[in-house]
N, C-alpha and C. Protein backbone atom coordinates (compact mmCIF):
# COMPACT_ATOMS: atom_id res chain seq x y z
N UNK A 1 98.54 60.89 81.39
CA UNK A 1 98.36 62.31 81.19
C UNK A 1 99.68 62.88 80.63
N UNK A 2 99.68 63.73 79.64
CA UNK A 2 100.52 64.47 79.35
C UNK A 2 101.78 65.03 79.99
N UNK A 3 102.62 65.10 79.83
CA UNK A 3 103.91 65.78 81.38
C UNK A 3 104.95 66.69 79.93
N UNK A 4 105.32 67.32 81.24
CA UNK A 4 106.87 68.01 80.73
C UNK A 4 107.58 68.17 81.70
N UNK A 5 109.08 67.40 81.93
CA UNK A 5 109.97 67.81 83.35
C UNK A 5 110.75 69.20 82.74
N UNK A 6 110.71 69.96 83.49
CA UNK A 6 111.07 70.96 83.41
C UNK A 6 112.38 71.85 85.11
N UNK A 7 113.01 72.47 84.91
CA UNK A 7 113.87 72.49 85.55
C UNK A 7 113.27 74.23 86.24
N UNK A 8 113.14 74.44 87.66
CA UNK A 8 112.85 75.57 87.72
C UNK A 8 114.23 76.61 87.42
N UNK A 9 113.40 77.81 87.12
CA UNK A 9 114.47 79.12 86.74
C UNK A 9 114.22 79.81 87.66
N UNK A 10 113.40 80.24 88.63
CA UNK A 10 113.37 81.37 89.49
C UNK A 10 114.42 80.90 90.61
N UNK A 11 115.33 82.40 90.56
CA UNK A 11 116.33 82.50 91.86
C UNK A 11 115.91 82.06 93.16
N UNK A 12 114.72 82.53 93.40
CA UNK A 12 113.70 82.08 94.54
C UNK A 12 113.14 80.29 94.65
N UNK A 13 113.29 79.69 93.86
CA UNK A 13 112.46 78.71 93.58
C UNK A 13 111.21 78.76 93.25
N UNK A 14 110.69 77.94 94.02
CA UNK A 14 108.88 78.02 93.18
C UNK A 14 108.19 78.60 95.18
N UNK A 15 108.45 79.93 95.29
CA UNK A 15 108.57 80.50 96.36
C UNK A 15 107.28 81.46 96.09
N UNK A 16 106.95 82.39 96.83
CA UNK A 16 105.56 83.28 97.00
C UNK A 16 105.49 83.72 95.64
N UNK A 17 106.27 84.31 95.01
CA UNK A 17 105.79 85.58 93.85
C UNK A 17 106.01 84.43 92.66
N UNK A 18 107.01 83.79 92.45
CA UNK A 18 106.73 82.96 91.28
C UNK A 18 105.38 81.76 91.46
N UNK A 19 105.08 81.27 92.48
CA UNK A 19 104.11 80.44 92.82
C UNK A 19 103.13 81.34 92.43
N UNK A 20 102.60 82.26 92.84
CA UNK A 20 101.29 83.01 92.73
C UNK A 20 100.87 83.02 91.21
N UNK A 21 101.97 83.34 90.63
CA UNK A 21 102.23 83.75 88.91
C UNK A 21 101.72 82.33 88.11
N UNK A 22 102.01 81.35 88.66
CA UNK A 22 101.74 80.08 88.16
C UNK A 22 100.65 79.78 88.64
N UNK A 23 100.25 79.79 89.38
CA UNK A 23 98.84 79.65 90.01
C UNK A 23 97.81 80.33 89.00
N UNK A 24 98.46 81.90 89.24
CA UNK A 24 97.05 82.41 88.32
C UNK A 24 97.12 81.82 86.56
N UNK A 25 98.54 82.17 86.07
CA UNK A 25 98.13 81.45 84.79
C UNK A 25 97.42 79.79 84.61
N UNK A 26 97.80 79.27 86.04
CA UNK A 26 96.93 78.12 85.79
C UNK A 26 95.22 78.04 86.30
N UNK A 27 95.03 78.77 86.86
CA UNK A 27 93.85 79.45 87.17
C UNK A 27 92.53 79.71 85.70
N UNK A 28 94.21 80.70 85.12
CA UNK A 28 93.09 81.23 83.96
C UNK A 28 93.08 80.12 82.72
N UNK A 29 94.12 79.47 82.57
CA UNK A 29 93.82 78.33 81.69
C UNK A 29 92.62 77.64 81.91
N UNK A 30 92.41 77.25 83.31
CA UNK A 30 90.74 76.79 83.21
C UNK A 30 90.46 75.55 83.04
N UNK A 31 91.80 74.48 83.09
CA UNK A 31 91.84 73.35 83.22
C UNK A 31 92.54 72.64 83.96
N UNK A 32 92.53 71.15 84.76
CA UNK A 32 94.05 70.88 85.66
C UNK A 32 94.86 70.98 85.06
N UNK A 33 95.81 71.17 86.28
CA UNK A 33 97.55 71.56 85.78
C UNK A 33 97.83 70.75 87.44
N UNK A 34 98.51 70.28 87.04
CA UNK A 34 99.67 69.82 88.38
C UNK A 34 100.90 70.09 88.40
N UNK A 35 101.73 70.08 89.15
CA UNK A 35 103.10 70.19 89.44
C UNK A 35 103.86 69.13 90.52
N UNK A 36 104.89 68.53 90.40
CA UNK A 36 105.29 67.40 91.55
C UNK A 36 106.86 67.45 90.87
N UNK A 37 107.52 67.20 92.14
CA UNK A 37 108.51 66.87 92.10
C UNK A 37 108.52 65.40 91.55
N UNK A 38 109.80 65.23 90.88
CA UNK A 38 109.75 63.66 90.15
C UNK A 38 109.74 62.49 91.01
N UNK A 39 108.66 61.70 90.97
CA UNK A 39 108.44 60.68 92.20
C UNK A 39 107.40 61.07 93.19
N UNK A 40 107.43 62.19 93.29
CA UNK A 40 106.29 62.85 94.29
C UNK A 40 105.02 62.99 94.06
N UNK A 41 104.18 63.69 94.90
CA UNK A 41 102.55 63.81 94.77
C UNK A 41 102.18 64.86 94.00
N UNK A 42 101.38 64.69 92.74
CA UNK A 42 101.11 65.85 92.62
C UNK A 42 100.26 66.84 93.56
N UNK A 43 100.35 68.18 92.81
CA UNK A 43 99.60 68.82 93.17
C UNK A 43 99.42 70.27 92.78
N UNK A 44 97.72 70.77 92.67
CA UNK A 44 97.02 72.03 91.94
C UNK A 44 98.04 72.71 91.44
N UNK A 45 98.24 73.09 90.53
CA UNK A 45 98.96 74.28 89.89
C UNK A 45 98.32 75.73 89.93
N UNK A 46 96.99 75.44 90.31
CA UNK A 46 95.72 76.57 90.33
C UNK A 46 96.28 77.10 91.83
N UNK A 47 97.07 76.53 92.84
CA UNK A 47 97.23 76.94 94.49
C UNK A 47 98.47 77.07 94.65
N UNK A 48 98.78 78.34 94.66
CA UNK A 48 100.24 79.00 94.99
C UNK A 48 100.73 78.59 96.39
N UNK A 49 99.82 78.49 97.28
CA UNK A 49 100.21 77.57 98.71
C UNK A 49 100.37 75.99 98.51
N UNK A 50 99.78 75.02 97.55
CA UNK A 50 100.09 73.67 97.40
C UNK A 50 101.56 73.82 96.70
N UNK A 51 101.96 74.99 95.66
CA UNK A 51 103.18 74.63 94.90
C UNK A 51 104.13 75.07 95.50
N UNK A 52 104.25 75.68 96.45
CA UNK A 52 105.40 76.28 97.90
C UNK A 52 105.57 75.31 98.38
N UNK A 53 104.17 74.20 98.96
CA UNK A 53 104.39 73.19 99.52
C UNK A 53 105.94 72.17 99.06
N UNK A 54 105.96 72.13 97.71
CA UNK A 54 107.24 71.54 96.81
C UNK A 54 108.21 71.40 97.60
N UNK A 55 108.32 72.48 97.91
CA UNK A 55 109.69 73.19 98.51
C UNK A 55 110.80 73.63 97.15
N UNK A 56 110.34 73.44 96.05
CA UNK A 56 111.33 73.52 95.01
C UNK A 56 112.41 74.58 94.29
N UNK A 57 113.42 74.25 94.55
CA UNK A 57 114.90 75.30 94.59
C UNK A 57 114.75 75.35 92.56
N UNK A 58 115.89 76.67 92.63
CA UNK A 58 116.10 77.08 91.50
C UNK A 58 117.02 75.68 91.50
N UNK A 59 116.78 75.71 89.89
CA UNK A 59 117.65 74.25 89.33
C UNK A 59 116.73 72.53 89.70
N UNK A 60 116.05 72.80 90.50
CA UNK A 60 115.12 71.45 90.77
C UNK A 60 114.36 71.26 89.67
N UNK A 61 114.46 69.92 89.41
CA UNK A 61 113.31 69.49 88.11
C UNK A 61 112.40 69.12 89.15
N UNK A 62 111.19 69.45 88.00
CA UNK A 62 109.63 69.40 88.48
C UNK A 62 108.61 68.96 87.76
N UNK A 63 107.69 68.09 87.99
CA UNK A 63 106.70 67.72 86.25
C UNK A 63 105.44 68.21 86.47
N UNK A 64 105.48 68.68 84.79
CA UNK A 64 103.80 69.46 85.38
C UNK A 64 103.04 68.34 84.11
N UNK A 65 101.76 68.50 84.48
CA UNK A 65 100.97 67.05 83.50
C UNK A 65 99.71 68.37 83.40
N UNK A 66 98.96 68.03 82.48
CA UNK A 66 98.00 68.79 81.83
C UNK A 66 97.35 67.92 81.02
N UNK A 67 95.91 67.76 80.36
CA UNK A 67 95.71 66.81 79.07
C UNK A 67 95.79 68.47 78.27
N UNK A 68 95.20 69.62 78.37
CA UNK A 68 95.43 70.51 78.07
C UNK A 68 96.89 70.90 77.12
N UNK A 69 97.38 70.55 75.86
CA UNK A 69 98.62 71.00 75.47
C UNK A 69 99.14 72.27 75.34
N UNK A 70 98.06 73.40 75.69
CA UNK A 70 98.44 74.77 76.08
C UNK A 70 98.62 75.24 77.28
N UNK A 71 97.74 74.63 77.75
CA UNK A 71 98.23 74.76 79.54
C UNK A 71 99.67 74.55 79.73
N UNK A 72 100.03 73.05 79.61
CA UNK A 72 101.07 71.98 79.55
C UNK A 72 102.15 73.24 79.49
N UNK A 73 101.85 73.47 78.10
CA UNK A 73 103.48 74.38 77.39
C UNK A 73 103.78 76.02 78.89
N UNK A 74 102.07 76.47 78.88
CA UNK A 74 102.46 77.77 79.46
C UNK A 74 102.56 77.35 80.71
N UNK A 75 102.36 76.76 81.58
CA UNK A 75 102.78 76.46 83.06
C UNK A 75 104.32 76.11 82.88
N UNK A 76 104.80 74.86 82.00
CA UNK A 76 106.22 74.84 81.63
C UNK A 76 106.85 75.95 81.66
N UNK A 77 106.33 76.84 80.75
CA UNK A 77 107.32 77.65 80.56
C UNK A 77 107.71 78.63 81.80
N UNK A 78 106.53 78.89 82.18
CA UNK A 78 106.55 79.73 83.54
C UNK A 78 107.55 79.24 84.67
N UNK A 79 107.05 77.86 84.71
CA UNK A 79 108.54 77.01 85.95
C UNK A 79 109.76 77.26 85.17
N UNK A 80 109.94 77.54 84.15
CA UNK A 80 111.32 77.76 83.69
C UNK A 80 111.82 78.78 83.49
N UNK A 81 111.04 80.01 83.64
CA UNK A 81 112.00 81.50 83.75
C UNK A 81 112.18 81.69 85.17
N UNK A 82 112.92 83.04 85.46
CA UNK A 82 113.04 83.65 86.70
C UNK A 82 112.15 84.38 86.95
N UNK A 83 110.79 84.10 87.64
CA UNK A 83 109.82 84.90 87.99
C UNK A 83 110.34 85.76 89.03
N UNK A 84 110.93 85.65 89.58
CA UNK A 84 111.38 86.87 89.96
C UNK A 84 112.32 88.05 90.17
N UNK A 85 112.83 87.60 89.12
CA UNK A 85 113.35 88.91 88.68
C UNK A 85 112.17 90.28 88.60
């Protein structure tokens, strides 16, 4: 499957308000999206409570897989700003 490691940007990590944000854009994409720490399990990108599960700090790389190459890019990109700002 497709991947991109990507490094999170939110000050928070991948914490309530940036998780939710990723959730729904992966929601509305409408196809799987995963997220896992490198080595780890994935899991839903569609469930803002599975991607908290992470535990993942600002600066942690994270891989998200998609066959989707628009999903892929916009979930990426999302783990890589500061959602909460």
């Amino acid at each position: 499957m497709p991947s991109k490691n990507v490094v999170v940007g939110s000050a928070v990590g991948l914490h309530a308000r940036p998780a939710a944000l990723i959730a729904q854009a992966a929601v509305e994409a409408g196809v799987p999206v995963t997220i896992a720490t490198p080595g780890g399990t994935p899991v839903d990108a569609g469930s803002a409570m599975m991607i908290m599960t992470l535990g993942a700090k600002v600066g942690d790389e994270v891989v998200v897989e998609s066959e989707d190459a628009a999903a892929l890019d916009t979930i990426a990109g999302l783990v890589e700003q500061n959602l909460d700002a």
